[in-house]
Protein backbone atom coordinates (compact mmCIF):
# COMPACT_ATOMS: atom_id res chain seq x y z
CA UNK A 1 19.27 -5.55 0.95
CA UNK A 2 18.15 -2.69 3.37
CA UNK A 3 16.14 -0.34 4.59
CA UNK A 4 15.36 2.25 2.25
CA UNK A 5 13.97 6.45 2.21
CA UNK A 6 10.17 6.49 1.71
CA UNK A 7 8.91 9.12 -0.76
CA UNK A 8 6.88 12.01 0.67
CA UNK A 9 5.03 14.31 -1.13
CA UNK A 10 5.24 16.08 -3.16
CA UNK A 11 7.85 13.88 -4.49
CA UNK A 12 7.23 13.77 -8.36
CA UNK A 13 8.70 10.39 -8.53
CA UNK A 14 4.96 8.95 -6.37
CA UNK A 15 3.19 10.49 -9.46
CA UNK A 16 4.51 7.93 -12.08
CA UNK A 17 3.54 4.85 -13.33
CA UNK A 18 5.27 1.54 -12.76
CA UNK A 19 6.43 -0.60 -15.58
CA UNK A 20 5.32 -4.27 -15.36
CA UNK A 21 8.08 -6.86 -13.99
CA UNK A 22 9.29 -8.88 -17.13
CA UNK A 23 11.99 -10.61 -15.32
CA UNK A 24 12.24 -12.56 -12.24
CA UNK A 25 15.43 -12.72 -10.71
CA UNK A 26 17.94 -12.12 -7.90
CA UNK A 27 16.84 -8.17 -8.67
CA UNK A 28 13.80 -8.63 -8.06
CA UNK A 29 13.86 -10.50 -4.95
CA UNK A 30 16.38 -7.88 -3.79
CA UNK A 31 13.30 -5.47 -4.28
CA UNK A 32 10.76 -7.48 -2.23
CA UNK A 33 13.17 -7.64 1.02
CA UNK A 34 14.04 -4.19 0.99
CA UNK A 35 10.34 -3.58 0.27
CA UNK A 36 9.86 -5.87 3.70
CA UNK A 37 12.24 -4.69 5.67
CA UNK A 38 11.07 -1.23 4.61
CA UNK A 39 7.33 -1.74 5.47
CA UNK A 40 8.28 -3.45 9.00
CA UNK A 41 10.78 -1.01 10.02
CA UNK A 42 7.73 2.00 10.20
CA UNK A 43 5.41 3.06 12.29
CA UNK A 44 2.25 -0.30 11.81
CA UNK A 45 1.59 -0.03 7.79
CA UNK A 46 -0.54 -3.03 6.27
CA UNK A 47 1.07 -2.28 2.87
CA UNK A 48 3.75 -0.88 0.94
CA UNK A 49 4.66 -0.51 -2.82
CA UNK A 50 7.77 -0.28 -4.84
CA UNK A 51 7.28 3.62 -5.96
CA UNK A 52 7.19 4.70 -2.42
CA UNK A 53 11.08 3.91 -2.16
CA UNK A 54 12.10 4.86 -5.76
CA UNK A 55 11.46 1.51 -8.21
CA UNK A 56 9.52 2.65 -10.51
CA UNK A 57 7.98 -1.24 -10.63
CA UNK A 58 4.87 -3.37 -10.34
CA UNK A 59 5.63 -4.77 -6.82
CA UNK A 60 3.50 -4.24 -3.60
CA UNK A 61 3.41 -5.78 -0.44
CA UNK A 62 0.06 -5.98 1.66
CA UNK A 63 -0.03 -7.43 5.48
CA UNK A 64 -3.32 -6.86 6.92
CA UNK A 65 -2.71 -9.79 9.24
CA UNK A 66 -1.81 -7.98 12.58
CA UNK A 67 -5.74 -6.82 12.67
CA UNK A 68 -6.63 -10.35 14.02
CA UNK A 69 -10.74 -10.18 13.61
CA UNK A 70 -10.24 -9.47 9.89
CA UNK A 71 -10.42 -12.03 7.50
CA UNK A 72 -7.25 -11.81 5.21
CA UNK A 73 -4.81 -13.88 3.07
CA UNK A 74 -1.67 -13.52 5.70
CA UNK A 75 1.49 -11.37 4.18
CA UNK A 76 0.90 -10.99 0.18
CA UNK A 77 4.09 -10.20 -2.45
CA UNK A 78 2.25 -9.53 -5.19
CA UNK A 79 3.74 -8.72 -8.82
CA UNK A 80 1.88 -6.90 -11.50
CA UNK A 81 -1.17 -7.01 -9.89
CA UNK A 82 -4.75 -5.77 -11.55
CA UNK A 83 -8.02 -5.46 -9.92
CA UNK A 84 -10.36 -7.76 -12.36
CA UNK A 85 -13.44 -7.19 -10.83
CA UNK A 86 -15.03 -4.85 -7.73
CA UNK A 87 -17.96 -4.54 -6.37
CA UNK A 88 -19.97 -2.31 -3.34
CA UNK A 89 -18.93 0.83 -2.50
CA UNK A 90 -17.73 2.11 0.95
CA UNK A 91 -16.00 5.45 2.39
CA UNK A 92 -13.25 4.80 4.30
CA UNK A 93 -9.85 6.46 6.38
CA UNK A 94 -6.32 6.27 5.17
CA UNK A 95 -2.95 6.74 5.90
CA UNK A 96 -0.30 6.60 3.68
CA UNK A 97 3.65 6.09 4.41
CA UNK A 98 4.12 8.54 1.69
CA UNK A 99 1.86 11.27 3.07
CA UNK A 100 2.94 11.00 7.00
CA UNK A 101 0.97 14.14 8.34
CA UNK A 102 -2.64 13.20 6.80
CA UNK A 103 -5.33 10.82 6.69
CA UNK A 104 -8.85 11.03 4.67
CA UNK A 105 -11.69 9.49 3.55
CA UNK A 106 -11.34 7.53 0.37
CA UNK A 107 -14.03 5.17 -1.59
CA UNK A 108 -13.19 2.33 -2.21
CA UNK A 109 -14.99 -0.71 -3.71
CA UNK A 110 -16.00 -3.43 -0.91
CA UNK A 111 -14.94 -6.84 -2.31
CA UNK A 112 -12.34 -6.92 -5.35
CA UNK A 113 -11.08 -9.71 -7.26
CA UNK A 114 -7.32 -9.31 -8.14
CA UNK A 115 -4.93 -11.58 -10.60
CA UNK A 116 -1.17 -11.19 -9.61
CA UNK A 117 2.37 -13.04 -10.04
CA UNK A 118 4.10 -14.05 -7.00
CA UNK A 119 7.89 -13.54 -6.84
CA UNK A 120 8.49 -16.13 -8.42
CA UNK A 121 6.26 -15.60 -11.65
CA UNK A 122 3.44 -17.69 -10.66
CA UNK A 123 0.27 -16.30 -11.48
CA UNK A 124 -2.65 -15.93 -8.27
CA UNK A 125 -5.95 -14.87 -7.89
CA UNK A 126 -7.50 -13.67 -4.77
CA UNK A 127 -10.93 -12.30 -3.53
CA UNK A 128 -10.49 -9.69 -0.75
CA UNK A 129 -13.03 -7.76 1.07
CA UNK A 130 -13.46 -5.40 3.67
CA UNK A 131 -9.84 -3.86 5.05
CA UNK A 132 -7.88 -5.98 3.30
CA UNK A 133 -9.45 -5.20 -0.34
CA UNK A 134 -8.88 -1.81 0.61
CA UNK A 135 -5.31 -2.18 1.37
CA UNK A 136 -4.91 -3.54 -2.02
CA UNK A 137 -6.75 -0.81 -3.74
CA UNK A 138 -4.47 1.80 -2.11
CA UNK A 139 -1.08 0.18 -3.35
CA UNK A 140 -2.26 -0.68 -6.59
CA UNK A 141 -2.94 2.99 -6.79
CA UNK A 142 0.61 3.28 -5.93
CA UNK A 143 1.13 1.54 -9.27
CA UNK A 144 -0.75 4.04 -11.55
CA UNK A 145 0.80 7.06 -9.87
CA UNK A 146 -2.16 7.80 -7.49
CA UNK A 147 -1.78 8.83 -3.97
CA UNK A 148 -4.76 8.63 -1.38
CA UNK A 149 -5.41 12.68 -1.74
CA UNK A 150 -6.20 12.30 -5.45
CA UNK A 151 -9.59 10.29 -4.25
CA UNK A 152 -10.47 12.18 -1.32
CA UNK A 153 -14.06 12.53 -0.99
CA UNK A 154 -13.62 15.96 -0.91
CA UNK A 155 -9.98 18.34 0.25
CA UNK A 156 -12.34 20.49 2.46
CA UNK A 157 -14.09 18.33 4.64
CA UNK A 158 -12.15 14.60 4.14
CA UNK A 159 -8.29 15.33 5.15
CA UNK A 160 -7.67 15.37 8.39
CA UNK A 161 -4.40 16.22 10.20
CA UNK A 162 -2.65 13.07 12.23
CA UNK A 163 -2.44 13.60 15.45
CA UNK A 164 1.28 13.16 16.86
CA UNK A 165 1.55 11.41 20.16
CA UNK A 166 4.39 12.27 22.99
CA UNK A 167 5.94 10.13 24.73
CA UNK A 168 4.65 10.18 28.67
CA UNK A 169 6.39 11.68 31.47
CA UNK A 170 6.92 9.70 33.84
CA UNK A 171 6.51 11.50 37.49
CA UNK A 172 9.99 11.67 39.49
């Protein structure tokens, strides 16, 4: 279990789809720590999925939690998860672990329904809205091989360039 390389594009390997878990074993709860300690170890993401460090599987994690005025479902491990129903439309700003230089506006749908397995092959349903729903969205997109730049709203006026912070000097 450890801390693993996130994909940047243009990595080819973010542009494929994950197979669905079948199995769930020691392997795949070897995937959803490093997955964890992946996603904690960077710089403040709210999600992560198993393409962005090379597993080509169904696996995300989403954590919208830290935003404390949001309602949210606490830290998710969700297995071959599928949006079953969406509804409302709003634009929105992303960032993506993959894509560390960027952010841009994406639609997304509002308030989503999704049906998952939990680690442990349970099967869940949730309804998310707002910032969490669109957390989902974005890692299930993950899943089918989608990065946030294939929904722009539009390359010209709806990437933006990150802005890098230094560190402060402190006076002598």
């Amino acid at each position: 279990m450890a801390i693993r390389d996130i994909l940047v594009y243009p990595d080819p390997r973010l542009k494929q789809v994950a197979e669905p878990v079948e199995r769930f074993d020691a392997e795949l709860r070897e995937l959803v720590h490093d997955l964890e300690q992946t996603m904690d170890a960077g710089p403040g993401a709210v999600g992560i999925a198993a393409p962005q460090i090379g597993s080509c599987r169904r696996v995300i994690i989403i954590d919208v939690s830290s935003r404390p005025k949001l309602k949210n479902h606490g830290r998710l491990y969700l297995v071959n998860p599928e949006i079953i129903h969406w509804e409302g439309l709003e634009t929105g700003r992303e960032g993506c672990l993959s894509v560390p230089d960027y952010t841009g506006n994406v639609v997304r749908a509002q308030r989503i329904r999704v049906s998952a397995l939990d680690p442990h092959g349970r099967p869940l349903e949730l309804d998310m809205e707002g910032f969490e729903a669109r957390a989902l969205q974005h890692e299930v997109d993950h899943l089918d091989g989608l990065l946030f730049l294939d929904r722009l709203v539009s390359r010209r006026h709806d990437l933006f360039k990150r802005k890098t912070y230094q560190a402060r000097k402190d006076k002598p």
